[in-house]
Protein backbone atom coordinates (compact mmCIF):
# COMPACT_ATOMS: atom_id res chain seq x y z
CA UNK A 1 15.98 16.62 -11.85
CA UNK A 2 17.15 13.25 -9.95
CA UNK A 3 15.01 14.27 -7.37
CA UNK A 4 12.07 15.35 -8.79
CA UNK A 5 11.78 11.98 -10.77
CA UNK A 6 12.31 10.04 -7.33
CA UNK A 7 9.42 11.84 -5.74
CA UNK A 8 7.06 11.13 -9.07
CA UNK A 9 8.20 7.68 -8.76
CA UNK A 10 7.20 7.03 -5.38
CA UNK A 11 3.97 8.98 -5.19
CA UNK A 12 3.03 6.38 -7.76
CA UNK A 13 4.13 3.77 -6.45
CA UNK A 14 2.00 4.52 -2.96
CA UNK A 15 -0.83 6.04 -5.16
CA UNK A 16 -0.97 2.05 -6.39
CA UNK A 17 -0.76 0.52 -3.22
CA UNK A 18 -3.67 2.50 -2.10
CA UNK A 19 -5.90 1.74 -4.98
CA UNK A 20 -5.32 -1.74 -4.70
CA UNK A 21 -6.40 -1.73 -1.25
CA UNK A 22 -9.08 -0.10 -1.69
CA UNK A 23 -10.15 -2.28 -4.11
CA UNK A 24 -9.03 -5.42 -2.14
CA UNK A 25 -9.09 -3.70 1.60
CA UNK A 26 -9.64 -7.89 2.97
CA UNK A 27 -5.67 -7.96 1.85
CA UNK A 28 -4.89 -6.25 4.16
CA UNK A 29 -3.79 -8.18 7.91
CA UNK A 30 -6.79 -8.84 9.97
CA UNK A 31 -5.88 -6.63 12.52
CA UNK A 32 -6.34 -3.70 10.22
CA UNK A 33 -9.44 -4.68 9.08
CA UNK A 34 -11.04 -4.58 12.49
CA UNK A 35 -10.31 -1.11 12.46
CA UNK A 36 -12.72 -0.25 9.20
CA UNK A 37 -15.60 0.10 10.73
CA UNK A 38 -14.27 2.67 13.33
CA UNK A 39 -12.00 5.08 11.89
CA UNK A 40 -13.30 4.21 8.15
CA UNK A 41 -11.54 1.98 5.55
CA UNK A 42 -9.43 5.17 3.48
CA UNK A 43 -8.12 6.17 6.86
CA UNK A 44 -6.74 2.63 7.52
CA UNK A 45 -5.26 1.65 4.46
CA UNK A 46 -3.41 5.15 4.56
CA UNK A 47 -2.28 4.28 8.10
CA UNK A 48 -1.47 1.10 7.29
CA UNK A 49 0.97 2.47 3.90
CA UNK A 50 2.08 5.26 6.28
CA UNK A 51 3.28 2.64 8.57
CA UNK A 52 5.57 0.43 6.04
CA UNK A 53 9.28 0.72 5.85
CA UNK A 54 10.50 0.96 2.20
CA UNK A 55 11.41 -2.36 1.92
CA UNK A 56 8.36 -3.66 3.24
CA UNK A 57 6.35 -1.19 0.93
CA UNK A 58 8.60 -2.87 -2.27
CA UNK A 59 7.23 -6.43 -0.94
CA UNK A 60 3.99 -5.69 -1.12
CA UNK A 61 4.07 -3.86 -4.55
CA UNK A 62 6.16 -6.99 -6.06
CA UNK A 63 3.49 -9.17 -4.43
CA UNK A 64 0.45 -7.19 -5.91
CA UNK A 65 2.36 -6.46 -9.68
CA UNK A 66 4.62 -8.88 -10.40
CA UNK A 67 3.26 -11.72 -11.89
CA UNK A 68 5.48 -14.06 -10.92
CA UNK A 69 6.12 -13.27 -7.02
CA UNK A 70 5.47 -15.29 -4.33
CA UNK A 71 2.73 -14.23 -2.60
């Protein structure tokens, strides 16, 4: 269904987000980064995706992905 692709779709797209932070957690704004050391660098970055409006979220992605966006 409609639906069901949706959900695939963005469960990808937030399963990339997080492994490119992970891999690149210093991308990630400063004030996050502070925040490693105390409540670990996983929880963070999943706060940090958990906190992003969709729009925000589709920034990021096009920033990380698309070859050609301004970063």
């Amino acid at each position: 269904s409609k639906v069901e692709r949706m959900r695939v779709k963005a469960e990808r797209f937030m399963t990339l987000l997080f492994e490119n932070y992970m891999e690149n957690p210093t991308l990630l704004p400063e004030r996050h980064q502070l925040r490693f050391e105390k409540y670990g660098t996983e929880r963070v970055i999943c706060d940090y995706i958990a906190s992003m409006t969709d729009r925000y979220a589709q920034d990021e992605y096009k920033k990380l992905y698309e070859p050609f966006e301004r970063a």
